[in-house]
N, C-alpha and C. Protein backbone atom coordinates (compact mmCIF):
# COMPACT_ATOMS: atom_id res chain seq x y z
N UNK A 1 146.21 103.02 29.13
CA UNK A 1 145.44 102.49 30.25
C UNK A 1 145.87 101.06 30.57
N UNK A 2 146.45 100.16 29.63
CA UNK A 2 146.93 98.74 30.14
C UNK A 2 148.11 98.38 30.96
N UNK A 3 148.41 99.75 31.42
CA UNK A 3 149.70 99.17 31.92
C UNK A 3 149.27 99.69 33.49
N UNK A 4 148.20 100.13 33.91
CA UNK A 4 147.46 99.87 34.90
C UNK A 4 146.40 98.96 35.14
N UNK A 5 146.02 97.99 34.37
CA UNK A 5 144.83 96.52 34.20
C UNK A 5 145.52 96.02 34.33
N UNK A 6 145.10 94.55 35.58
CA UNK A 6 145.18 93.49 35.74
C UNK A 6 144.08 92.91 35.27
N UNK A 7 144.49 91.50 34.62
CA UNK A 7 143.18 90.70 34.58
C UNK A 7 143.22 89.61 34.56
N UNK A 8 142.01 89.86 35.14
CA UNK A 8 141.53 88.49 35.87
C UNK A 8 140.52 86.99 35.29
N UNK A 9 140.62 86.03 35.15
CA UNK A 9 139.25 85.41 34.71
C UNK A 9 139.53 84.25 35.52
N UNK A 10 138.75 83.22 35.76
CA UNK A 10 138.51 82.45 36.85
C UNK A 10 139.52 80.52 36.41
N UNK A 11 139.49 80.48 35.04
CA UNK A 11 139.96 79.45 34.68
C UNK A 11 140.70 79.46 33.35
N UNK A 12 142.21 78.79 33.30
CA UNK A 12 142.52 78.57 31.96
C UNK A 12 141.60 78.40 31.08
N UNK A 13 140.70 77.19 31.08
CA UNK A 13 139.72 76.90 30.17
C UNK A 13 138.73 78.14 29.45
N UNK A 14 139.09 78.89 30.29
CA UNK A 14 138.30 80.31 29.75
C UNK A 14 139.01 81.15 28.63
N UNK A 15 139.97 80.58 28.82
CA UNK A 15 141.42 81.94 27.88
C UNK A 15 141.81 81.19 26.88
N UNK A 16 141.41 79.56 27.02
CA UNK A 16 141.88 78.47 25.75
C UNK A 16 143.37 79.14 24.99
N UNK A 17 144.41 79.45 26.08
CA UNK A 17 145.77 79.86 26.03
C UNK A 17 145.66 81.07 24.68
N UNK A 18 144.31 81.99 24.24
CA UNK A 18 144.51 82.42 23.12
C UNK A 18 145.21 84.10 23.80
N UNK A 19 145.25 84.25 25.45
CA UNK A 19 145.83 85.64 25.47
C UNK A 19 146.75 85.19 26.15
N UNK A 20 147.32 84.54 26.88
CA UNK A 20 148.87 84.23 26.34
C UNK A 20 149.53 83.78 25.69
N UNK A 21 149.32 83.52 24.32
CA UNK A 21 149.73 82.74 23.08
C UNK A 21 149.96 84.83 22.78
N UNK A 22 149.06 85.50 23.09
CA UNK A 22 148.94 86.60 22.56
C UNK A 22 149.76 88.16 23.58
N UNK A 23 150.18 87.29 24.22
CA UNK A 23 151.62 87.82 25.27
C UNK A 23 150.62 88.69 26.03
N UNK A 24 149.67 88.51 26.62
CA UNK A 24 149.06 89.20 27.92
C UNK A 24 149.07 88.01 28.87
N UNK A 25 149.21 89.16 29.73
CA UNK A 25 149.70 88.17 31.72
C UNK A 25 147.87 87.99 31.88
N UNK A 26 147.30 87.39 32.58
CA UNK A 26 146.30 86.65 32.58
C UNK A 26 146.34 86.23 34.19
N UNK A 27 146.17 86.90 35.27
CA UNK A 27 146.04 86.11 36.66
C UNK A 27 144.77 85.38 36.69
N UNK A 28 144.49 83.84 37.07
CA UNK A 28 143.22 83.15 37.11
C UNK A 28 143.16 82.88 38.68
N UNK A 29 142.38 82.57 39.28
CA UNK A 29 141.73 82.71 40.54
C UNK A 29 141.39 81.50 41.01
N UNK A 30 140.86 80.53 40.27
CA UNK A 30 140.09 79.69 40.39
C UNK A 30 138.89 79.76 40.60
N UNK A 31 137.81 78.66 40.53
CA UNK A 31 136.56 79.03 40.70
C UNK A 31 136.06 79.60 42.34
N UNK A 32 134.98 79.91 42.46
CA UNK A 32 134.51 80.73 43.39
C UNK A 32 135.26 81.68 44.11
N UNK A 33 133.87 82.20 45.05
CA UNK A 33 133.79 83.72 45.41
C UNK A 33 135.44 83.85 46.70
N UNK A 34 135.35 83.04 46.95
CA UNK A 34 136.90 83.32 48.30
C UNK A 34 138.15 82.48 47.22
N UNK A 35 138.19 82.27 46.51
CA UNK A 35 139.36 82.29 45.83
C UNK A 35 139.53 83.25 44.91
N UNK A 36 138.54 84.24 44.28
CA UNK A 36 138.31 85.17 43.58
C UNK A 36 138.89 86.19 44.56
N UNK A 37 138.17 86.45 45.44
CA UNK A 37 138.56 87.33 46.74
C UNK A 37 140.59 87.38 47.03
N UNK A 38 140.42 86.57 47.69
CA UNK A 38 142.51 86.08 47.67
C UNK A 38 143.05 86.57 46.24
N UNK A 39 142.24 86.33 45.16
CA UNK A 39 143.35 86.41 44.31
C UNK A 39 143.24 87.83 43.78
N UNK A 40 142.09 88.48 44.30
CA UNK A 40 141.97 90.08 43.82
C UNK A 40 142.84 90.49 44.24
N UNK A 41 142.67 90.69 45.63
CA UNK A 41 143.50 91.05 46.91
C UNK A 41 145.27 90.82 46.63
N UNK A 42 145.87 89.91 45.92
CA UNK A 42 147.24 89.14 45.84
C UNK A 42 147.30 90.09 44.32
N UNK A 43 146.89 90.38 43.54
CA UNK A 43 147.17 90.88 42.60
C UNK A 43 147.05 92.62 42.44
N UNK A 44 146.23 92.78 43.52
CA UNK A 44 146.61 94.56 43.83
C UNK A 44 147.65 94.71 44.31
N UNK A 45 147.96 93.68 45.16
CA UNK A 45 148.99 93.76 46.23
C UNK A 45 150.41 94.06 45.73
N UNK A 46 150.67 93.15 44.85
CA UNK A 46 151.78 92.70 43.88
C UNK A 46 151.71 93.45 42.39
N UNK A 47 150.95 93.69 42.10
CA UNK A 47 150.87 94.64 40.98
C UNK A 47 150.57 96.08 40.95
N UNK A 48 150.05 96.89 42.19
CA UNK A 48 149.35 98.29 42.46
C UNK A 48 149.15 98.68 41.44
N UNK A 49 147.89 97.65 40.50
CA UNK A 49 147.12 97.97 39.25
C UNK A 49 146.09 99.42 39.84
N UNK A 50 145.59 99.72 39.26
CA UNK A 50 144.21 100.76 39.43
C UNK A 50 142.96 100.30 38.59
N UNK A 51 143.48 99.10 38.41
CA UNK A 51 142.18 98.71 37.15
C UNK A 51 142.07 97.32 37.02
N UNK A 52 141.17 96.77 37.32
CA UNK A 52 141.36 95.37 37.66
C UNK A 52 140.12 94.74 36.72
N UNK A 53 140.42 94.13 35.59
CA UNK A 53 139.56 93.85 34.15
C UNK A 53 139.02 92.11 34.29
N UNK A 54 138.11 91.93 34.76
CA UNK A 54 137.57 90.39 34.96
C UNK A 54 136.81 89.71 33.46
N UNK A 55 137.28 88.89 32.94
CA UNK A 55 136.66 88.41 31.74
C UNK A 55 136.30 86.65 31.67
N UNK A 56 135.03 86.82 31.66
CA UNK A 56 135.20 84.86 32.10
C UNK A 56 133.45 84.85 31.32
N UNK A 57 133.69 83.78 31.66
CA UNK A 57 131.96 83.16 31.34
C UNK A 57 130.86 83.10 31.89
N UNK A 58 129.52 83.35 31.35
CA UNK A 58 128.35 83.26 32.50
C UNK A 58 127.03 83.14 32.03
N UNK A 59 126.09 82.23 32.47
CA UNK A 59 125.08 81.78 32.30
C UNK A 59 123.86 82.52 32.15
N UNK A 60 122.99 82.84 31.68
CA UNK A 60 121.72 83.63 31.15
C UNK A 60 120.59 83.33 30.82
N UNK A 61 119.88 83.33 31.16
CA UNK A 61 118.27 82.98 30.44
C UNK A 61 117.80 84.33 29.92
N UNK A 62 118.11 85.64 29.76
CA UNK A 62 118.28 86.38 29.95
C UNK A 62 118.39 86.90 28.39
N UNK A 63 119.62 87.06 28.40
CA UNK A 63 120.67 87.44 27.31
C UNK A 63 120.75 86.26 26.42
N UNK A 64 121.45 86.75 25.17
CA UNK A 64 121.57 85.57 24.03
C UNK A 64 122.85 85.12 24.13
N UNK A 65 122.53 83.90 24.40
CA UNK A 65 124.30 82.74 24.25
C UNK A 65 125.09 83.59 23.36
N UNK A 66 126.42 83.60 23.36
CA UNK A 66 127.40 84.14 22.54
C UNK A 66 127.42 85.08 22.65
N UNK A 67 126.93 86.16 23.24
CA UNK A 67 126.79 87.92 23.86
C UNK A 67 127.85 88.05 24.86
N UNK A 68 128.24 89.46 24.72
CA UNK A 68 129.05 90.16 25.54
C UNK A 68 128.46 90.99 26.17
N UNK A 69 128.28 90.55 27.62
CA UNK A 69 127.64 91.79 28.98
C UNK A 69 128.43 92.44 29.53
N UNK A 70 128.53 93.64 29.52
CA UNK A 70 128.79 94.24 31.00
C UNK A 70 128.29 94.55 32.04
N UNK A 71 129.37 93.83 33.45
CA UNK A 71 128.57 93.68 34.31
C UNK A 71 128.01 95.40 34.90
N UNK A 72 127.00 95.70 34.96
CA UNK A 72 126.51 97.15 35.91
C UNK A 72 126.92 96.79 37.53
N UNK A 73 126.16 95.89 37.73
CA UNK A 73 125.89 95.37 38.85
C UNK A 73 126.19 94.06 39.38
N UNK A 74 126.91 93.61 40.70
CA UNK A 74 126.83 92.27 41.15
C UNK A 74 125.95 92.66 42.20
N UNK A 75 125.45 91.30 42.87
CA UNK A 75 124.50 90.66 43.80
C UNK A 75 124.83 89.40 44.36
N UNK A 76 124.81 88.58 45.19
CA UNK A 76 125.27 87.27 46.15
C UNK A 76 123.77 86.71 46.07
N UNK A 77 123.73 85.99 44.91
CA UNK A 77 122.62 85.16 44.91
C UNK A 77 122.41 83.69 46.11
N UNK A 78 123.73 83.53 46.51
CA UNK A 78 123.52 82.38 47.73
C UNK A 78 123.81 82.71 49.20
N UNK A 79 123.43 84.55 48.87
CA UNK A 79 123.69 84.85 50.84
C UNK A 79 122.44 84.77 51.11
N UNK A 80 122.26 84.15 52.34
CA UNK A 80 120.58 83.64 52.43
C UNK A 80 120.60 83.75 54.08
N UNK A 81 119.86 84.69 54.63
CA UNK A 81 120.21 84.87 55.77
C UNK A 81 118.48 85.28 56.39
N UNK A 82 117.36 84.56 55.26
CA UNK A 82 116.30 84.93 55.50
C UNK A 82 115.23 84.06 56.95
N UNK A 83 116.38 83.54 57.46
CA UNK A 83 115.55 82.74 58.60
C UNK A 83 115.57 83.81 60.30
N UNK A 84 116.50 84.57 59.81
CA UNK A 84 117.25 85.90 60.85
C UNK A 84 116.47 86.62 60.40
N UNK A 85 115.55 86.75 59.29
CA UNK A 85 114.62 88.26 58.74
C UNK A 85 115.68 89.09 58.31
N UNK A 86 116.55 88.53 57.42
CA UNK A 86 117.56 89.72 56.38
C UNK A 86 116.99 89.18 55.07
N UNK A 87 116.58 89.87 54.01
CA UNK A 87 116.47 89.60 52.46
C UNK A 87 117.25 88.41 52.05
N UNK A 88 117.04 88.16 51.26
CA UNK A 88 118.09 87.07 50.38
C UNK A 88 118.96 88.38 49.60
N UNK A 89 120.58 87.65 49.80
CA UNK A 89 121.47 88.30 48.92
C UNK A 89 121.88 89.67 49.57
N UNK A 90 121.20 90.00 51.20
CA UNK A 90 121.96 90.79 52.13
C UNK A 90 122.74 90.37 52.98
N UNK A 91 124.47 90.88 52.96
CA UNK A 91 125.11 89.98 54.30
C UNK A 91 124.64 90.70 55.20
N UNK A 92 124.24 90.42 56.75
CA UNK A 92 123.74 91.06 58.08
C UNK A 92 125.30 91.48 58.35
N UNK A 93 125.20 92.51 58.78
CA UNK A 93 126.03 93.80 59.87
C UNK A 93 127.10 94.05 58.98
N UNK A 94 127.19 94.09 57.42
CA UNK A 94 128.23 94.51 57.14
C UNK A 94 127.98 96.03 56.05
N UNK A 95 127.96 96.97 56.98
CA UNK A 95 127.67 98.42 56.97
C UNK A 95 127.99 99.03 55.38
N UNK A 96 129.21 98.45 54.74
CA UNK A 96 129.70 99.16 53.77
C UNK A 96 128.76 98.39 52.53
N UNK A 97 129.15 97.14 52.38
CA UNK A 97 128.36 96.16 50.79
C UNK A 97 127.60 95.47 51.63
N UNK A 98 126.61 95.61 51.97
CA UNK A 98 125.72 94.51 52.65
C UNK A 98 124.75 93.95 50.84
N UNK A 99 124.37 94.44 50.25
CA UNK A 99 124.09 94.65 49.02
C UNK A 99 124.70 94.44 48.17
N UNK A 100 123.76 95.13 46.88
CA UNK A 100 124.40 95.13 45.82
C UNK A 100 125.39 95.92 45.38
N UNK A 101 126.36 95.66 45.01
CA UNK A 101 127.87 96.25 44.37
C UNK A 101 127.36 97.12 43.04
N UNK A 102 127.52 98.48 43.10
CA UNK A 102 127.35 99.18 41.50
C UNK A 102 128.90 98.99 41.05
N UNK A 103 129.22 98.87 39.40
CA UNK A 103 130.33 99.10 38.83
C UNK A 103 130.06 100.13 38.18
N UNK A 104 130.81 100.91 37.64
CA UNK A 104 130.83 102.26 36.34
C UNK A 104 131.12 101.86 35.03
N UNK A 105 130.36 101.92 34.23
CA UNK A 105 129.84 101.87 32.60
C UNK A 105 131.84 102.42 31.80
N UNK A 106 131.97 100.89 31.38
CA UNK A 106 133.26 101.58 30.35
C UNK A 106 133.26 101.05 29.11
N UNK A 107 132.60 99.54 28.64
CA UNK A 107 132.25 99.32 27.10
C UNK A 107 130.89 99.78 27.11
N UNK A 108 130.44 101.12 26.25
CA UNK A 108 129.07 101.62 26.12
C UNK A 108 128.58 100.47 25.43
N UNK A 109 129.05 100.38 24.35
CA UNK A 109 128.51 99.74 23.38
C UNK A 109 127.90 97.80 23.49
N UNK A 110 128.32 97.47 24.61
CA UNK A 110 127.82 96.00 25.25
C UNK A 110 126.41 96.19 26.20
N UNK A 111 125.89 95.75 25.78
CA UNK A 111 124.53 95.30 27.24
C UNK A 111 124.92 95.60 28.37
N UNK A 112 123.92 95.54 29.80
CA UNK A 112 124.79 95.81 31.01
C UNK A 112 124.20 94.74 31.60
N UNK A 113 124.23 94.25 32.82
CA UNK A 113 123.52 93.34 33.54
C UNK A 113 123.67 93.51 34.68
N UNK A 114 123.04 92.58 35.29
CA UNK A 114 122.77 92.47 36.58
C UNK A 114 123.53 91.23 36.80
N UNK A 115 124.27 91.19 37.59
CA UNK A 115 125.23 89.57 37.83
C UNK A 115 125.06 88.62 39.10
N UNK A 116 124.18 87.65 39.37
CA UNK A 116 124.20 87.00 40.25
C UNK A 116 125.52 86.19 40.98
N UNK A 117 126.42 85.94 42.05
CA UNK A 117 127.73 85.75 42.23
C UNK A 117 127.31 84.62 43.48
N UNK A 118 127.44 83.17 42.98
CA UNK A 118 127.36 82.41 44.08
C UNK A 118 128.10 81.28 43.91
N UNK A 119 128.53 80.60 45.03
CA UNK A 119 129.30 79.37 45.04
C UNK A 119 128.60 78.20 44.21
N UNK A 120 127.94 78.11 43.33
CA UNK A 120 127.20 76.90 42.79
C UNK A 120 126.99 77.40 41.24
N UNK A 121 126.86 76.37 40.63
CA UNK A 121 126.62 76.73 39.38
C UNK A 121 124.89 76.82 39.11
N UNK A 122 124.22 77.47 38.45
CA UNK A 122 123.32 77.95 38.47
C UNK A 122 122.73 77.42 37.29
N UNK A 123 121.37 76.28 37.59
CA UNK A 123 121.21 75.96 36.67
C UNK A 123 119.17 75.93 36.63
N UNK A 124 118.76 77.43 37.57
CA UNK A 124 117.92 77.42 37.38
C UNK A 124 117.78 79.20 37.72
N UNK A 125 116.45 79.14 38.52
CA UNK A 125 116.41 80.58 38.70
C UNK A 125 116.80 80.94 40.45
N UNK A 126 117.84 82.52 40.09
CA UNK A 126 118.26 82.36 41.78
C UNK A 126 117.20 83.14 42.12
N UNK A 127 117.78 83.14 43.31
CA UNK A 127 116.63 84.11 44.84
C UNK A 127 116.60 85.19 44.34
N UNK A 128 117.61 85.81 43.94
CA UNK A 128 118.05 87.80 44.12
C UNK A 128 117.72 87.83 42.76
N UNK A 129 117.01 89.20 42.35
CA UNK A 129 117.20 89.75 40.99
C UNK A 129 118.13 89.71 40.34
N UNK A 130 118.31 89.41 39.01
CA UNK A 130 119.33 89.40 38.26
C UNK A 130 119.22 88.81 37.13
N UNK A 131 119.85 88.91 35.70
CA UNK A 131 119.79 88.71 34.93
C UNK A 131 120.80 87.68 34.00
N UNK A 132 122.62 87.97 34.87
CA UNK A 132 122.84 86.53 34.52
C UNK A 132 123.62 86.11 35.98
N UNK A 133 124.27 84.91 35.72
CA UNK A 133 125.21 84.47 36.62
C UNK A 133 126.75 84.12 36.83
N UNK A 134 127.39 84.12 37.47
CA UNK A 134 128.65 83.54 37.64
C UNK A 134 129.07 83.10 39.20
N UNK A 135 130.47 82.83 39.32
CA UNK A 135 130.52 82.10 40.42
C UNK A 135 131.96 82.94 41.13
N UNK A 136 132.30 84.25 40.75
CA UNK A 136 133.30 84.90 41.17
C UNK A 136 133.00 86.26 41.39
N UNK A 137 132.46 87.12 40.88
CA UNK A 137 132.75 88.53 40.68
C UNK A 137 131.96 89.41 41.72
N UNK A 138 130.86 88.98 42.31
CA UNK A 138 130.54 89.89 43.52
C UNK A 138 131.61 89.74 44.61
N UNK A 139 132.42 88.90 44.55
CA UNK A 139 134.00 88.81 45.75
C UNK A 139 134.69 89.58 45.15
N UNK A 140 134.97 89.79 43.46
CA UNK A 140 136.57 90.89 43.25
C UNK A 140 135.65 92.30 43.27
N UNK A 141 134.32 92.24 42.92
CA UNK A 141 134.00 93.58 43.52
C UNK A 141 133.97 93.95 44.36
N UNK A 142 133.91 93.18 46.07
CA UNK A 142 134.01 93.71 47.12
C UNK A 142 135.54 93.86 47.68
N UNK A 143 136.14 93.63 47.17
CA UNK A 143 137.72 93.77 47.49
C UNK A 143 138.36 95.38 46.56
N UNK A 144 137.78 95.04 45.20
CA UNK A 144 138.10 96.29 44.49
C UNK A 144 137.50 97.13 45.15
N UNK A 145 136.35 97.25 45.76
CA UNK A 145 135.43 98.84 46.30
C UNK A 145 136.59 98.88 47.44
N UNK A 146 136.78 97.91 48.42
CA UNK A 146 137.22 98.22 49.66
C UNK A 146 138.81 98.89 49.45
N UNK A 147 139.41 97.95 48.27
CA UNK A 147 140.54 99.16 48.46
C UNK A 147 141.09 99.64 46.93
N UNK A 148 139.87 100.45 46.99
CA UNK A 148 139.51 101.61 45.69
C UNK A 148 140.23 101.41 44.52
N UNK A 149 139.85 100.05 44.03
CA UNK A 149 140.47 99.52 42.62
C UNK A 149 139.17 99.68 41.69
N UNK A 150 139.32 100.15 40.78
CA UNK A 150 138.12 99.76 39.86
C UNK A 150 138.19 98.75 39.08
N UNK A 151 136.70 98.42 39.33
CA UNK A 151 136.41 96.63 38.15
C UNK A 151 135.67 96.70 36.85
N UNK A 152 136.18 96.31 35.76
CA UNK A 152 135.44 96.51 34.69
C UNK A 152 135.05 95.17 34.59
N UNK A 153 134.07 94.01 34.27
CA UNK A 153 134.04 93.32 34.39
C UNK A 153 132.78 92.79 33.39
N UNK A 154 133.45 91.73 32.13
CA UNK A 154 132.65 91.46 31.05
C UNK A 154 132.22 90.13 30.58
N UNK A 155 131.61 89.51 30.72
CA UNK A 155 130.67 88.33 30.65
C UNK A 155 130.34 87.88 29.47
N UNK A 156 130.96 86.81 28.66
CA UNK A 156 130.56 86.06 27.53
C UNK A 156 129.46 84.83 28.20
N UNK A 157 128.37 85.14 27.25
CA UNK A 157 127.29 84.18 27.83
C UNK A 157 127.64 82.98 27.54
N UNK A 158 127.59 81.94 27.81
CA UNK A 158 128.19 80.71 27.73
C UNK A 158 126.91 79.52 27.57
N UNK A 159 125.88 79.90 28.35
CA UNK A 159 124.73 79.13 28.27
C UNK A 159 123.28 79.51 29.19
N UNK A 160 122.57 79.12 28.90
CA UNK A 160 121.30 79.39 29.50
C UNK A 160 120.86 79.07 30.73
N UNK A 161 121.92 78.92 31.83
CA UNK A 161 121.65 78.53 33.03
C UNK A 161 120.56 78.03 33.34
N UNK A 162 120.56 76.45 32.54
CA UNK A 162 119.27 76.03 32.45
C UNK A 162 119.48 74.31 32.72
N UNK A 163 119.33 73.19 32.52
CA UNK A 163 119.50 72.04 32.86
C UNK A 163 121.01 71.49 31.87
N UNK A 164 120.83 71.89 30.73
CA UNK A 164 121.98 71.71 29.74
C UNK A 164 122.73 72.57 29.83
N UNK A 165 123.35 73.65 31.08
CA UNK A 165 124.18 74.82 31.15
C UNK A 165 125.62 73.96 31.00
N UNK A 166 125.73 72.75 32.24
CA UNK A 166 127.15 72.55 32.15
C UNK A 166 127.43 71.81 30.28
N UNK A 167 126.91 71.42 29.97
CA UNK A 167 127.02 71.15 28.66
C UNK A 167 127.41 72.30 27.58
N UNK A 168 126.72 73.02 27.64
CA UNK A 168 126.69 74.51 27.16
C UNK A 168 128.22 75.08 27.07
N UNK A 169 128.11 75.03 28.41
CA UNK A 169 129.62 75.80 28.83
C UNK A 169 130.63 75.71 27.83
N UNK A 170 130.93 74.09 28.50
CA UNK A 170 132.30 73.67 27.86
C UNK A 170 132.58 73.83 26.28
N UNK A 171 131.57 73.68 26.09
CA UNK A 171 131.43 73.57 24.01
C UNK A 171 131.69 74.97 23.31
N UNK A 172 130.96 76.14 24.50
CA UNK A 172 131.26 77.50 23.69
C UNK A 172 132.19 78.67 24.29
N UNK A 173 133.24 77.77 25.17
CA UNK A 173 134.47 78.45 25.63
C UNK A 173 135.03 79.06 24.67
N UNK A 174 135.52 78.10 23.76
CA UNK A 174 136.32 78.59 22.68
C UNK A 174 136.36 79.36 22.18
N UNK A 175 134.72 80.14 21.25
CA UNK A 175 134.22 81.36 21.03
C UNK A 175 134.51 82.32 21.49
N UNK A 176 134.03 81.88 22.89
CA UNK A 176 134.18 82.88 24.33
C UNK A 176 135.26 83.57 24.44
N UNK A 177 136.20 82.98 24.86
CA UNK A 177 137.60 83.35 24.59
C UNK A 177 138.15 84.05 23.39
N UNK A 178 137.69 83.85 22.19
CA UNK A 178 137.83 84.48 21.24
C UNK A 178 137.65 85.75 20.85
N UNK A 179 136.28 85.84 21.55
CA UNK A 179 135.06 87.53 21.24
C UNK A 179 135.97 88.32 22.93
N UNK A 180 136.14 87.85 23.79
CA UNK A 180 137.15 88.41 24.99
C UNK A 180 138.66 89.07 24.70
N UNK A 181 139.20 88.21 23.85
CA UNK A 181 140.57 88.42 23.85
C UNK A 181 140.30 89.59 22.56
N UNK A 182 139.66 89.47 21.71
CA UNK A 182 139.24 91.13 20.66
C UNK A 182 138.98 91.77 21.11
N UNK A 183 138.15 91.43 22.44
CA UNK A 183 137.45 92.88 23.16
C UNK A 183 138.48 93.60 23.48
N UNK A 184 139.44 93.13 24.69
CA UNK A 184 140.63 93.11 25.69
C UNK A 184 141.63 94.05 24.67
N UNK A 185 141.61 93.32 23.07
CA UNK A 185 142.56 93.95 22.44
C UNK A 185 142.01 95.55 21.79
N UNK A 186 140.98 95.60 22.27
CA UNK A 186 140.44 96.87 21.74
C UNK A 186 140.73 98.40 22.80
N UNK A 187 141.66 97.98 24.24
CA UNK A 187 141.16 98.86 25.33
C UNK A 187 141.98 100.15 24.21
């Protein structure tokens, strides 16, 4: 199956060079949802993967720091279109994902979640249901649905998306990266 996965995670700082030290290709995106988007899109393009594997970090009040989620579900915790009378976290007139994105269950054995996906770092509680957060993956899911790539996509909690999140972060990358690159080596 790896020689159809691409993967993806949003920042070096996430991979702390331990999966290419470990000879896997690693495309990063940069942070947020339209550079996530471009770089889904540039890596189907150029690679005609069928499997497009997102592994990065994400915030929780939720889940326990140092846990591995899989995402079930993304959601656009900062589409806010409620002054027009659309829900929070619905885009208006777009027929196919106006909503929430389902993914399909491939590590049984991890938690599943609900993934909030917005341009900001999240350091309280968002609008839309959900259980944790990040700042990329409801964009590579709407690019993977649209041109029928599948996303597996797995979430090391990093911190409690709480006032001390950006603190959080940085300190338990390392881990992060660690419990990811075992996972990754397990497909």
């Amino acid at each position: 199956m790896k020689n159809d996965i691409a993967l993806i995670m949003a920042l070096p700082s996430e991979s702390k060079d331990l999966f290419e030290q470990a000879g896997i290709t690693v495309h990063y995106s940069g942070i947020g949802k339209i550079n996530a988007a471009f770089t889904a899109f540039d890596v189907i393009q150029k690679t005609g993967c069928k499997t497009i594997l997102n592994l990065g970090s994400a915030g929780s009040s939720h889940f326990n720091a140092h846990e591995l989620v899989e995402v079930k579900t993304f959601v656009q915790r900062d589409m806010d279109v409620s002054p027009l009378g659309f829900e929070v976290g619905v885009t208006p007139m777009d027929e196919h994902y106006p909503e929430a994105i389902d993914l399909d269950s491939y590590f049984t054995h991890l938690s599943q979640g609900i993934c909030g996906t917005g341009d900001s770092f999240e350091t309280g509680q968002p609008k839309v249901p959900c259980n944790l957060v990040d700042m990329e993956g409801y964009a590579l899911a709407k690019v993977c649905k649209k041109l029928d790539v599948r996303l597996i996509s797995v979430k090391y909690i990093s911190d409690g998306a709480n006032d001390t999140a950006h603190l959080d972060w940085e300190e338990n990358l390392l881990l992060g990266a660690t419990k990811l690159l075992k996972l990754y080596q397990s497909i």
